[in-house]
N, C-alpha and C. Protein backbone atom coordinates (compact mmCIF):
# COMPACT_ATOMS: atom_id res chain seq x y z
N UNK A 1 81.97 36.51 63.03
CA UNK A 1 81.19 35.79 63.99
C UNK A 1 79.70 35.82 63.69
N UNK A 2 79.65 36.46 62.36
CA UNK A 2 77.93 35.93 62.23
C UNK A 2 77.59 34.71 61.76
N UNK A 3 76.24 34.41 61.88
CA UNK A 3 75.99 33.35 61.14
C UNK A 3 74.80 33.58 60.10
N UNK A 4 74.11 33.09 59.29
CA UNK A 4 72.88 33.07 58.52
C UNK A 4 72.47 31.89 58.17
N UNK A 5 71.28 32.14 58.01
CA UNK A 5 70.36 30.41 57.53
C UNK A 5 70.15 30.61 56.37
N UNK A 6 70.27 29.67 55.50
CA UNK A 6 70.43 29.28 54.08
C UNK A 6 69.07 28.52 54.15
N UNK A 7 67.93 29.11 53.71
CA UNK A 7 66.28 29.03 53.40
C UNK A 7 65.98 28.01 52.25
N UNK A 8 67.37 28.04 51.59
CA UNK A 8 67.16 27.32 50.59
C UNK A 8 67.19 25.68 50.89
N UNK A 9 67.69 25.45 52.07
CA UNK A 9 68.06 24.26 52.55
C UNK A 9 66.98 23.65 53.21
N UNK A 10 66.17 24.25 53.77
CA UNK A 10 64.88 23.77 54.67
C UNK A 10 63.48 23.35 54.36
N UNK A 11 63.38 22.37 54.52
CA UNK A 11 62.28 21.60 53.63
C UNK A 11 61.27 21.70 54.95
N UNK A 12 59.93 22.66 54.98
CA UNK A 12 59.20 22.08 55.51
C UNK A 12 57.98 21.66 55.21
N UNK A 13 57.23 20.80 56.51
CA UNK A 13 56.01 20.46 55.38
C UNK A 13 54.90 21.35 55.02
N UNK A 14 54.61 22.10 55.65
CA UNK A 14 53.46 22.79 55.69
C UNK A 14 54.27 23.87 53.98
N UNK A 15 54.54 24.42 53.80
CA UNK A 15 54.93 24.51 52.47
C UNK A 15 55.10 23.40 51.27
N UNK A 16 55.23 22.38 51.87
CA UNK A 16 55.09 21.07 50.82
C UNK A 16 53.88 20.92 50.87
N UNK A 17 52.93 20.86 51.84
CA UNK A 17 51.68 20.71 51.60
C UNK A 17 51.05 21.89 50.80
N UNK A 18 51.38 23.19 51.05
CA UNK A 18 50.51 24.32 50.13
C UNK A 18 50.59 23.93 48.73
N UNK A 19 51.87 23.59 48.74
CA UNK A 19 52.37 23.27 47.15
C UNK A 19 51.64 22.17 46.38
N UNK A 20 51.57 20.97 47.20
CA UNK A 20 51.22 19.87 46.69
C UNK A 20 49.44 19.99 46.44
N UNK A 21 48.68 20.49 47.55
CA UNK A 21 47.39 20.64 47.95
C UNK A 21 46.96 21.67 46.23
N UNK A 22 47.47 22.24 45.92
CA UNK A 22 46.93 23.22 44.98
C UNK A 22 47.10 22.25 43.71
N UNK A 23 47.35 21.47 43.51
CA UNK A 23 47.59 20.77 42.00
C UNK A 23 46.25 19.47 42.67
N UNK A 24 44.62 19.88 42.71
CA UNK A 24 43.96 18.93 43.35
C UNK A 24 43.31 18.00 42.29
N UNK A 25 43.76 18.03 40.99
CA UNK A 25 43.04 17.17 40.35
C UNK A 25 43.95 15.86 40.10
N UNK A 26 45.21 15.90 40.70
CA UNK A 26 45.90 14.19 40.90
C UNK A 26 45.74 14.07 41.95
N UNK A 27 45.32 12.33 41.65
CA UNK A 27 44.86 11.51 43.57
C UNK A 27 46.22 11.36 44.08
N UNK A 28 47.39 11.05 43.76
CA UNK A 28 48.64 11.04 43.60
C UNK A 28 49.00 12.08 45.07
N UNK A 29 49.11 13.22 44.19
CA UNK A 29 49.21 14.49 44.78
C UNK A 29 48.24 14.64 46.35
N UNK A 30 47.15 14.54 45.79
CA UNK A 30 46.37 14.99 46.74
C UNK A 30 46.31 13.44 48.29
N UNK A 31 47.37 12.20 48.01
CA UNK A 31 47.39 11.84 48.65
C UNK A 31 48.75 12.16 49.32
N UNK A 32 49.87 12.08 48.85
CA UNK A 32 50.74 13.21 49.33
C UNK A 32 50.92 14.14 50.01
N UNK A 33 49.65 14.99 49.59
CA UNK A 33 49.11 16.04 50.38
C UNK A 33 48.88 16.29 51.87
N UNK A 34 47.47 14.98 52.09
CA UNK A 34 46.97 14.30 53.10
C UNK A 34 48.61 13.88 54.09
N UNK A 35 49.38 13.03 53.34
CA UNK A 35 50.32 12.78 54.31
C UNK A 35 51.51 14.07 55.11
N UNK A 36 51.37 14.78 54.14
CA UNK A 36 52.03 15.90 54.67
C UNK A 36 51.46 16.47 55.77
N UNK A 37 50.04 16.32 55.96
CA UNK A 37 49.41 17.52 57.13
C UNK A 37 49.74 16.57 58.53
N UNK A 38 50.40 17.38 59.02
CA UNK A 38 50.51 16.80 60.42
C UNK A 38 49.97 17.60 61.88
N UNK A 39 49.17 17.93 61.56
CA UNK A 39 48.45 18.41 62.45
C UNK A 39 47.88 20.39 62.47
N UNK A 40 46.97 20.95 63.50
CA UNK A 40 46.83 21.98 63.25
C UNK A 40 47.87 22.93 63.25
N UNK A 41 48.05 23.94 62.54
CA UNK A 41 48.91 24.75 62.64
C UNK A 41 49.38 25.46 63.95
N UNK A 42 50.88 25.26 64.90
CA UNK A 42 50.86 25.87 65.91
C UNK A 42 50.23 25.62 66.89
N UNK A 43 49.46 24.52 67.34
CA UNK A 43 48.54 23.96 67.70
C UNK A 43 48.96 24.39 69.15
N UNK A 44 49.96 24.99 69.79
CA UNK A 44 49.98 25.06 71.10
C UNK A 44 49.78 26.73 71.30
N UNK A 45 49.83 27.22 70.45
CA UNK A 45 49.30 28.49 70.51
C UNK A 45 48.11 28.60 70.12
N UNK A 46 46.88 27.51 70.67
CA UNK A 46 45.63 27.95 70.69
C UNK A 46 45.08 29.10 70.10
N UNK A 47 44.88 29.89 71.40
CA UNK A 47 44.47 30.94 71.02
C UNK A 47 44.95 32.52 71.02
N UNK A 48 45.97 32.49 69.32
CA UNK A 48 46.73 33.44 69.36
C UNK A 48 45.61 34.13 67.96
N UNK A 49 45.34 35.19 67.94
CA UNK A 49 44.56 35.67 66.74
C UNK A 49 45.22 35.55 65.70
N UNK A 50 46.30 36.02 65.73
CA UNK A 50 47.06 35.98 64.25
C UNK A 50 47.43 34.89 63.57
N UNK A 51 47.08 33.90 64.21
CA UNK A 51 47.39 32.51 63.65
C UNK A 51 46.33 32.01 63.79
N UNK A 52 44.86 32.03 64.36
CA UNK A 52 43.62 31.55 63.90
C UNK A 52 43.32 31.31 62.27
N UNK A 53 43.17 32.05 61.73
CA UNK A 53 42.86 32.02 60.71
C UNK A 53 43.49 31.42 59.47
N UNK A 54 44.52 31.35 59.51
CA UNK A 54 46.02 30.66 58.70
C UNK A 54 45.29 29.11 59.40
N UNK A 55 45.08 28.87 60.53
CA UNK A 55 44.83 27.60 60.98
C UNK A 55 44.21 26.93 60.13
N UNK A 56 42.65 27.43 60.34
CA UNK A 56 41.49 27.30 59.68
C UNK A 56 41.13 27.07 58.50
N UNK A 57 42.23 28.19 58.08
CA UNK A 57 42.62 28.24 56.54
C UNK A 57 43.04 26.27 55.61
N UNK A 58 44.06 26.13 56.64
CA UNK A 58 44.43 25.05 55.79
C UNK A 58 43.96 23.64 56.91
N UNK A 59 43.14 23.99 57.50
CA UNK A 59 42.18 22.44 58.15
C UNK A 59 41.29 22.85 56.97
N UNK A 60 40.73 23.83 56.55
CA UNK A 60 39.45 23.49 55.39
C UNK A 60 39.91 23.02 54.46
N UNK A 61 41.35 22.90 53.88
CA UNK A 61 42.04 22.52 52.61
C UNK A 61 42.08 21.05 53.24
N UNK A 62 42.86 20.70 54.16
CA UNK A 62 43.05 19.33 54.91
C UNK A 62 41.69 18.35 54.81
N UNK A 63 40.34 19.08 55.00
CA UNK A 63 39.18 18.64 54.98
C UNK A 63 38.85 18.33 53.29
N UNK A 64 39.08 19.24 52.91
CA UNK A 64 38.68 18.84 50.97
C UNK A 64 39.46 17.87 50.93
N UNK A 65 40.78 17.94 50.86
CA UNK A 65 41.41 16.65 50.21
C UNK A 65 41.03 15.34 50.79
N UNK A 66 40.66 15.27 52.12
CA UNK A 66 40.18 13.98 53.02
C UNK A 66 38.79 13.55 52.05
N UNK A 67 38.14 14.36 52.22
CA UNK A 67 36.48 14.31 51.34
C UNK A 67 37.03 14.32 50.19
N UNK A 68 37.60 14.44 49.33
CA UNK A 68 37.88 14.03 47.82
C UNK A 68 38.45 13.10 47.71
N UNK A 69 39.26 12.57 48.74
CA UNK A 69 40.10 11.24 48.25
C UNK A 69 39.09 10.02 48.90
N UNK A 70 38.30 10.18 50.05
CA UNK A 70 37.04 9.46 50.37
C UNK A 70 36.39 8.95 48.66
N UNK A 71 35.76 10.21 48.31
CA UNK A 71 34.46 10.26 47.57
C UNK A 71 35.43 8.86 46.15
N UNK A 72 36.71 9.87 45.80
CA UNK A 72 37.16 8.57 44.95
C UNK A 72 37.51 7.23 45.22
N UNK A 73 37.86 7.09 46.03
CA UNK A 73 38.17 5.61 46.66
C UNK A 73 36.52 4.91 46.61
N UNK A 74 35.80 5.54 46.91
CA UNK A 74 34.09 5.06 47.21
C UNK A 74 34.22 4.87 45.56
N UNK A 75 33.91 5.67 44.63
CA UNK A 75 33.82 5.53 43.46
C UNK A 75 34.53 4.62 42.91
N UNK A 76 35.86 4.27 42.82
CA UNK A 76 36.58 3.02 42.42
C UNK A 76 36.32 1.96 43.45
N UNK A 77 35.39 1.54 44.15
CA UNK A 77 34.93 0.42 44.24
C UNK A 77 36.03 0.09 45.78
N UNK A 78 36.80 1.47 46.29
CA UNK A 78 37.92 0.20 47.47
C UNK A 78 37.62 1.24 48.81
N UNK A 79 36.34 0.48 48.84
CA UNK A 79 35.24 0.79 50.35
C UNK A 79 36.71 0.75 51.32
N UNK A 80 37.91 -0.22 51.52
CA UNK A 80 38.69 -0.13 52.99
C UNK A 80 39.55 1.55 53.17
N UNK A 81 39.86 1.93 51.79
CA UNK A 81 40.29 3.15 51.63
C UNK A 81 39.69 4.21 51.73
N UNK A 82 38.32 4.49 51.20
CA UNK A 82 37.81 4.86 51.44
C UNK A 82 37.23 5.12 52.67
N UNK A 83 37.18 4.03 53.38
CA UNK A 83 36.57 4.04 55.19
C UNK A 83 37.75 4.94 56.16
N UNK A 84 38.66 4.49 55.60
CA UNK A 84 40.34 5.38 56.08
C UNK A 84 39.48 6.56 55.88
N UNK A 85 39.90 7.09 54.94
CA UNK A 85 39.55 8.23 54.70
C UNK A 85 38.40 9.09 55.16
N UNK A 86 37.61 8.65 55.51
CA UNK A 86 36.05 8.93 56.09
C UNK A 86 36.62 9.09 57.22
N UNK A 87 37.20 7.72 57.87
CA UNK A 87 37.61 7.78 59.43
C UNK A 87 38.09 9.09 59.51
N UNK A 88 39.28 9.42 58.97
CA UNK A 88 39.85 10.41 59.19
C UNK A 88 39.16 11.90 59.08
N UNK A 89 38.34 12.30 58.01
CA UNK A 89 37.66 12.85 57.64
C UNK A 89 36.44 13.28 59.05
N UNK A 90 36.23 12.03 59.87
CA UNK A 90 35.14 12.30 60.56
C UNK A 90 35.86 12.93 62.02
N UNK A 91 37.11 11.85 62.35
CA UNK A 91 37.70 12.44 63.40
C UNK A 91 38.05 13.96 63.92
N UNK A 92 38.24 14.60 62.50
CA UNK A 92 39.04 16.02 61.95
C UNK A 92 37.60 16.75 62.40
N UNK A 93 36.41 16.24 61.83
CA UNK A 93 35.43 17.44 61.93
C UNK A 93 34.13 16.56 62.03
N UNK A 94 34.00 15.79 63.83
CA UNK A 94 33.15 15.18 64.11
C UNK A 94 31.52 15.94 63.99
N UNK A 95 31.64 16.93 63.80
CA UNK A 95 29.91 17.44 63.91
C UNK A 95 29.18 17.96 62.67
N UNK A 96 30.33 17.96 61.43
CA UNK A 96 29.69 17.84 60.24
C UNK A 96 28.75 16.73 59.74
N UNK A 97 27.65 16.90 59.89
CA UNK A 97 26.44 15.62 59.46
C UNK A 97 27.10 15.46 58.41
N UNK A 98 27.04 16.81 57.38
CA UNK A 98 27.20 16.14 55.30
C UNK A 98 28.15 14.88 55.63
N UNK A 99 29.26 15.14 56.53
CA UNK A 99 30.35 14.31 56.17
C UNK A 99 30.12 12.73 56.46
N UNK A 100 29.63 12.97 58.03
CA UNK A 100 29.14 11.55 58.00
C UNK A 100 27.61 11.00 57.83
N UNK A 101 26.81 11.52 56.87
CA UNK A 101 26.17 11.04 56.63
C UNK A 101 26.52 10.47 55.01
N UNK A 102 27.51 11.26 54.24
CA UNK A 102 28.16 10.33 52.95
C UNK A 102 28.89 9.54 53.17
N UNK A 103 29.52 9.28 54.36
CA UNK A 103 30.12 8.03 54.97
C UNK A 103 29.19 7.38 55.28
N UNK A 104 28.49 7.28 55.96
CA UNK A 104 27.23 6.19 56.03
C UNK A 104 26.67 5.93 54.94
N UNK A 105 26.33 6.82 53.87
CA UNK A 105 25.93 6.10 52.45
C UNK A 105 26.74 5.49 51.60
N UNK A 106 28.29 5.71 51.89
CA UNK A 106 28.87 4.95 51.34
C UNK A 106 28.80 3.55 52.03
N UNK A 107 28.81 3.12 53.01
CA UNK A 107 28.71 1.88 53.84
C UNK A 107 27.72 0.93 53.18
N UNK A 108 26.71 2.13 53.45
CA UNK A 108 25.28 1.14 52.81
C UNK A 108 25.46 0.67 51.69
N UNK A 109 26.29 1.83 50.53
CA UNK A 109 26.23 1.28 49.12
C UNK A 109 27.14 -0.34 48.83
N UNK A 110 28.13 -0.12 49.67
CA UNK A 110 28.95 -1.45 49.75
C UNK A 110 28.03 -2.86 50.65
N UNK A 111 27.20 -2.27 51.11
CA UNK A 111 26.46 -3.14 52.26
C UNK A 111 27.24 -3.48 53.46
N UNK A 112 27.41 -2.73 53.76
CA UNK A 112 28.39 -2.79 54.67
C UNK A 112 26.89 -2.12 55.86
N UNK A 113 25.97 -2.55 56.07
CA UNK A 113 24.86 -1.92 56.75
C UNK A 113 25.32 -2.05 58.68
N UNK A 114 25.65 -3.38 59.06
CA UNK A 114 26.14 -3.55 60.38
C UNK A 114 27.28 -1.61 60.92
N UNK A 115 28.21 -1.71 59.99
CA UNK A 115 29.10 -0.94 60.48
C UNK A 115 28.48 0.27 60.06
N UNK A 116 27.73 0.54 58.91
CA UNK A 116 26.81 2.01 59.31
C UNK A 116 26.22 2.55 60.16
N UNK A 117 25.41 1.48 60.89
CA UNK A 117 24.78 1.75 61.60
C UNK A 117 25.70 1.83 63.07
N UNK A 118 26.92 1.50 63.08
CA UNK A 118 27.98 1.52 64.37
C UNK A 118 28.14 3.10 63.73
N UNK A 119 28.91 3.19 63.34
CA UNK A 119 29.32 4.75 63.01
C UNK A 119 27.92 5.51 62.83
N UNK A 120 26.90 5.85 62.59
CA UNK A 120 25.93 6.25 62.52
C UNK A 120 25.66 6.41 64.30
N UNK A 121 25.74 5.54 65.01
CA UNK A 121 25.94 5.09 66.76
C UNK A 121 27.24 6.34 67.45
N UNK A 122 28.03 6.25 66.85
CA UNK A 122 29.39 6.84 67.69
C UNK A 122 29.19 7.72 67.52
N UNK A 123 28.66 8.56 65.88
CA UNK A 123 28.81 9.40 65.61
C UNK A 123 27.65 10.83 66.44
N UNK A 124 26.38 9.98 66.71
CA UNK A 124 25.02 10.61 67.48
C UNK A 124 26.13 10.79 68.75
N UNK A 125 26.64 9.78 69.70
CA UNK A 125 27.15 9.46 70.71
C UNK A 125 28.42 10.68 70.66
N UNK A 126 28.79 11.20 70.15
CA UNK A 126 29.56 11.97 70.19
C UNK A 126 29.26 13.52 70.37
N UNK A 127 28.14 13.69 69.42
CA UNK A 127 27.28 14.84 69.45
C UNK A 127 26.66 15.25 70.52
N UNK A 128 26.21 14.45 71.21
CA UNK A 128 25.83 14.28 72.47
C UNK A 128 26.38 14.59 73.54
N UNK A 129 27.85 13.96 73.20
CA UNK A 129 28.56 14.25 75.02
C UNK A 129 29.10 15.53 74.53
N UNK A 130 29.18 16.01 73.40
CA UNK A 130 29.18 17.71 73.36
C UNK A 130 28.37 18.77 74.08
N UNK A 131 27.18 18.04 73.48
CA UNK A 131 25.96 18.41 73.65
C UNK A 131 25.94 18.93 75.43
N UNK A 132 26.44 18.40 75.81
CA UNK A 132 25.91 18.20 77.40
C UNK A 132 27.23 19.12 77.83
């Protein structure tokens, strides 16, 4: 009447992502990566200590690959992928200036100046209702 779980059978993602996330020099991979993260780790156990840090741990990995697959998409010339990516990038970690202020220079570089200056807008506007 016992039973056991066969480990070998269970695919999850957050191990597909460690896996995939560490091989960061294919865009391939590292977009793969990106699709694997589905959110913070445990996310309903807030605030449990022992899982803070494991959190943190892989939102800063989640954050590189967002900002690296940005910065290349900007570099090969495909500003809509790139804007994905920013988007996402900015949503994840709205109060990093670096981040959106290389999203705004990427805008400009495409001339894309109208929508810089909108995101440049949301982005103050956001800081703000923190702020308060």
């Amino acid at each position: 009447g016992l039973y056991s779980l066969n480990t070998a059978l269970v695919d999850l993602d957050l191990a597909a992502f460690l896996e995939v996330s560490r091989e960061t020099s294919d865009i391939q991979e590292l977009i793969r990566a990106e699709q694997l993260y589905k959110g913070d780790l445990l996310e309903e156990y807030r605030y449990e200590a022992f899982i803070e840090t494991e959190r943190e741990r892989l939102r800063i990995k989640y954050l590189h690959i967002l900002s690296t697959l940005a910065e290349y998409f900007a570099g090969q010339g495909d500003h809509y992928r790139s804007m994905e990516y920013y988007e996402k990038l900015c949503a994840k970690d709205p109060f990093n200036h670096k981040n959106v202020q290389a999203y705004v220079n990427m805008l400009k570089s495409f001339d894309l100046h109208a929508y810089a200056q909108s995101v440049a807008e949301r982005m103050n506007r956001i800081s703000q209702e923190w702020a308060e």
